[in-house]
N, C-alpha and C. Protein backbone atom coordinates (compact mmCIF):
# COMPACT_ATOMS: atom_id res chain seq x y z
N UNK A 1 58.77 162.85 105.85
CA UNK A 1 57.64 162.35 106.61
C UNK A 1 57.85 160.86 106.88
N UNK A 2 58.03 160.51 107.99
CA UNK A 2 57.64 159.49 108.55
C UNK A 2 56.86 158.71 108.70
N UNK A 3 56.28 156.99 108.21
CA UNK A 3 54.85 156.73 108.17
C UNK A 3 55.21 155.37 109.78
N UNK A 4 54.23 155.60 110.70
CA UNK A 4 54.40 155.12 112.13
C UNK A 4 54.33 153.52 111.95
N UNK A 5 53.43 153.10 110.90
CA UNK A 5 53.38 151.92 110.70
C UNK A 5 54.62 151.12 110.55
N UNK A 6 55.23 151.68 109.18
CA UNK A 6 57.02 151.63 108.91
C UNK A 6 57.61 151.99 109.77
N UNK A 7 57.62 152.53 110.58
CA UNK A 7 58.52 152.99 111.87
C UNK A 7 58.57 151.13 112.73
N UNK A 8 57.40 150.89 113.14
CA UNK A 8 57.10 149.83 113.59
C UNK A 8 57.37 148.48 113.26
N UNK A 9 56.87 148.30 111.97
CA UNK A 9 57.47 147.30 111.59
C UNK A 9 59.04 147.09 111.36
N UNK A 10 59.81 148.18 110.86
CA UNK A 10 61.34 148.06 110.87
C UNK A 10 61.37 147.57 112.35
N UNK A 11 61.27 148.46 113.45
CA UNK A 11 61.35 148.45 114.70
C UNK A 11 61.51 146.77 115.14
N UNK A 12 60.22 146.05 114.70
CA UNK A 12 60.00 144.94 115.36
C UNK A 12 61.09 143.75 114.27
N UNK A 13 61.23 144.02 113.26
CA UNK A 13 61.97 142.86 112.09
C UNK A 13 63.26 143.47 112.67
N UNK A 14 64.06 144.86 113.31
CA UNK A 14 65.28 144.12 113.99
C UNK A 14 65.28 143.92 114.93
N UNK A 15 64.27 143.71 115.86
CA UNK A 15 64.36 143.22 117.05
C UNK A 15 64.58 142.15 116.94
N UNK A 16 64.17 141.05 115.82
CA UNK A 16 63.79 139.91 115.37
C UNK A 16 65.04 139.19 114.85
N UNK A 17 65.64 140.33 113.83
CA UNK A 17 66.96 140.13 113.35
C UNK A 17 67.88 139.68 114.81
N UNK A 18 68.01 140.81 115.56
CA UNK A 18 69.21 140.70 116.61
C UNK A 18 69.06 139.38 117.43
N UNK A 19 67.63 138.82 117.81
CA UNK A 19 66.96 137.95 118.45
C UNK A 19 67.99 136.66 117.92
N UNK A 20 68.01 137.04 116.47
CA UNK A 20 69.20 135.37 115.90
C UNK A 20 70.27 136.08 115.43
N UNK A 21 70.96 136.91 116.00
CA UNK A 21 72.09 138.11 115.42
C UNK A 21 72.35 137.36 113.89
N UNK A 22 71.06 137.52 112.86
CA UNK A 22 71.09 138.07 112.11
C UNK A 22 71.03 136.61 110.84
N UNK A 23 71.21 135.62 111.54
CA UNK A 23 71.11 134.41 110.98
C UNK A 23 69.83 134.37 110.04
N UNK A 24 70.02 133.87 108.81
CA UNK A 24 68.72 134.20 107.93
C UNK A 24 68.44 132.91 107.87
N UNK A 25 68.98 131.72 108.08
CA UNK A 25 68.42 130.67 108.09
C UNK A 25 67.49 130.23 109.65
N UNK A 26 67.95 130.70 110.21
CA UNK A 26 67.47 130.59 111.80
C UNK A 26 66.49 131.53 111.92
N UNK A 27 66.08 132.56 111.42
CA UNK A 27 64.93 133.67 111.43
C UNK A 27 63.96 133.03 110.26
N UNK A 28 64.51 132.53 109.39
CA UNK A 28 63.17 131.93 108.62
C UNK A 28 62.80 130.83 108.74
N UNK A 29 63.88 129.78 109.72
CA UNK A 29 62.97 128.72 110.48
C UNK A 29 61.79 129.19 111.56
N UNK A 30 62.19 130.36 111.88
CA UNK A 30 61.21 130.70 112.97
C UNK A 30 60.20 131.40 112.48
N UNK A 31 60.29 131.94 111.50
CA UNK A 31 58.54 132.80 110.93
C UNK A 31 58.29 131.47 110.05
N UNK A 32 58.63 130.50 109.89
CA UNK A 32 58.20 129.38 109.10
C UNK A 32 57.34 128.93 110.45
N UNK A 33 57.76 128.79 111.39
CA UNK A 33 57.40 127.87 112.98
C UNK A 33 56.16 129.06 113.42
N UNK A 34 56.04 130.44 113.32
CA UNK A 34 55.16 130.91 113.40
C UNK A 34 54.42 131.00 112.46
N UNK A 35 54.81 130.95 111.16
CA UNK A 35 52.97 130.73 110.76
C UNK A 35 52.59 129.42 110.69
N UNK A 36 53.39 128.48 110.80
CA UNK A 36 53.07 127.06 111.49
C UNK A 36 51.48 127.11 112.82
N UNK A 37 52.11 127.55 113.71
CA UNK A 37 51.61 127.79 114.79
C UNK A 37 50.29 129.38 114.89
N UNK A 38 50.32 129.48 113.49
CA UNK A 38 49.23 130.73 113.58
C UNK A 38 47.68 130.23 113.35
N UNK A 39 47.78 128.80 112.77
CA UNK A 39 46.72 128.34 112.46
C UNK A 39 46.03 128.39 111.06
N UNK A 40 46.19 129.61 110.28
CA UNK A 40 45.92 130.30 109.03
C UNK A 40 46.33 129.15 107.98
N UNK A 41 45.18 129.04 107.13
CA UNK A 41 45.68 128.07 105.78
C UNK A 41 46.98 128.60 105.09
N UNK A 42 47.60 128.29 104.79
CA UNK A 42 49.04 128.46 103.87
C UNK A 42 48.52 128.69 102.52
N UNK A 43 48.92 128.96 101.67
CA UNK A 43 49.02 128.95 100.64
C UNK A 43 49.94 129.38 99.20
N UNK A 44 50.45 128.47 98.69
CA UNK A 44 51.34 128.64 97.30
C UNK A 44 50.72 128.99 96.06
N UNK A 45 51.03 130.14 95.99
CA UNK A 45 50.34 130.56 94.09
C UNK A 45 51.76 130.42 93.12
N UNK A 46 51.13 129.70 92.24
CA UNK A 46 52.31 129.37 91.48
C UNK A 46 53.12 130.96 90.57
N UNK A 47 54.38 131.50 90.39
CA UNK A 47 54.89 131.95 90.13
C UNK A 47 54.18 132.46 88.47
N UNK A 48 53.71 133.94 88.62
CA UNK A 48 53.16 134.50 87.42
C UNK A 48 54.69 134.78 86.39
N UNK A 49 54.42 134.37 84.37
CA UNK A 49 55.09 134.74 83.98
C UNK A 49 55.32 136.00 83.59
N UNK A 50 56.45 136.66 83.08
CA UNK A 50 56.43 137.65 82.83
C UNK A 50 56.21 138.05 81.85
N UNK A 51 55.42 138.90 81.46
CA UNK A 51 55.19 139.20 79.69
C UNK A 51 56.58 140.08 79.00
N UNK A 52 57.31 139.97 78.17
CA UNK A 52 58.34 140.27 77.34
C UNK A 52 57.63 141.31 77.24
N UNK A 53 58.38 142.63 77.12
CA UNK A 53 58.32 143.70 76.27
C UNK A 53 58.15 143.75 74.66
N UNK A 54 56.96 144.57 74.14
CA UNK A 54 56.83 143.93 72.83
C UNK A 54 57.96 145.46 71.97
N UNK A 55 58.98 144.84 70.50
CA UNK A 55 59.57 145.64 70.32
C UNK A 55 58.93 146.92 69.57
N UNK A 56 59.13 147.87 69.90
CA UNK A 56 58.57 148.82 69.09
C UNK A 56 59.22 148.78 67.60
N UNK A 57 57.85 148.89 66.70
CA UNK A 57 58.78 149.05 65.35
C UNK A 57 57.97 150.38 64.56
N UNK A 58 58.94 151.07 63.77
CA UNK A 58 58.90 152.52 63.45
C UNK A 58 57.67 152.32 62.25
N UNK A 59 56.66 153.33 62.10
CA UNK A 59 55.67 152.82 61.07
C UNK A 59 56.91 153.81 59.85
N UNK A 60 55.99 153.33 58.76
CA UNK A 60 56.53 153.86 57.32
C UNK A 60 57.99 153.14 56.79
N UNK A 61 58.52 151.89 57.46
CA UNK A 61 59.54 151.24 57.72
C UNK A 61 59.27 150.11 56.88
């Protein structure tokens, strides 16, 4: 099954890709320059840590 949304969006991110054949620095100057130009507040959330796995320990041990 196919979802049309995902169809679409792939669709349009390589159109986007080929647009700078593929340059990742030159495609993220330009979605940097569009949401520049979108008007929308920006915003940075600082990087959540990750909680460690706690070790399991065997009871009766």
């Amino acid at each position: 099954m196919k979802a049309p949304i995902v169809e679409e969006v792939r669709k349009h991110r390589m159109e986007h890709t080929q647009k700078f054949q593929g340059n990742l620095s030159t495609i993220c100057a330009d979605l940097r320059h569009v949401q520049i130009a979108s008007g929308h507040k920006i915003i940075r959330l600082a990087p959540r840590k990750l909680e460690r796995p706690r070790k399991h320990v065997k009871a009766g041990n």
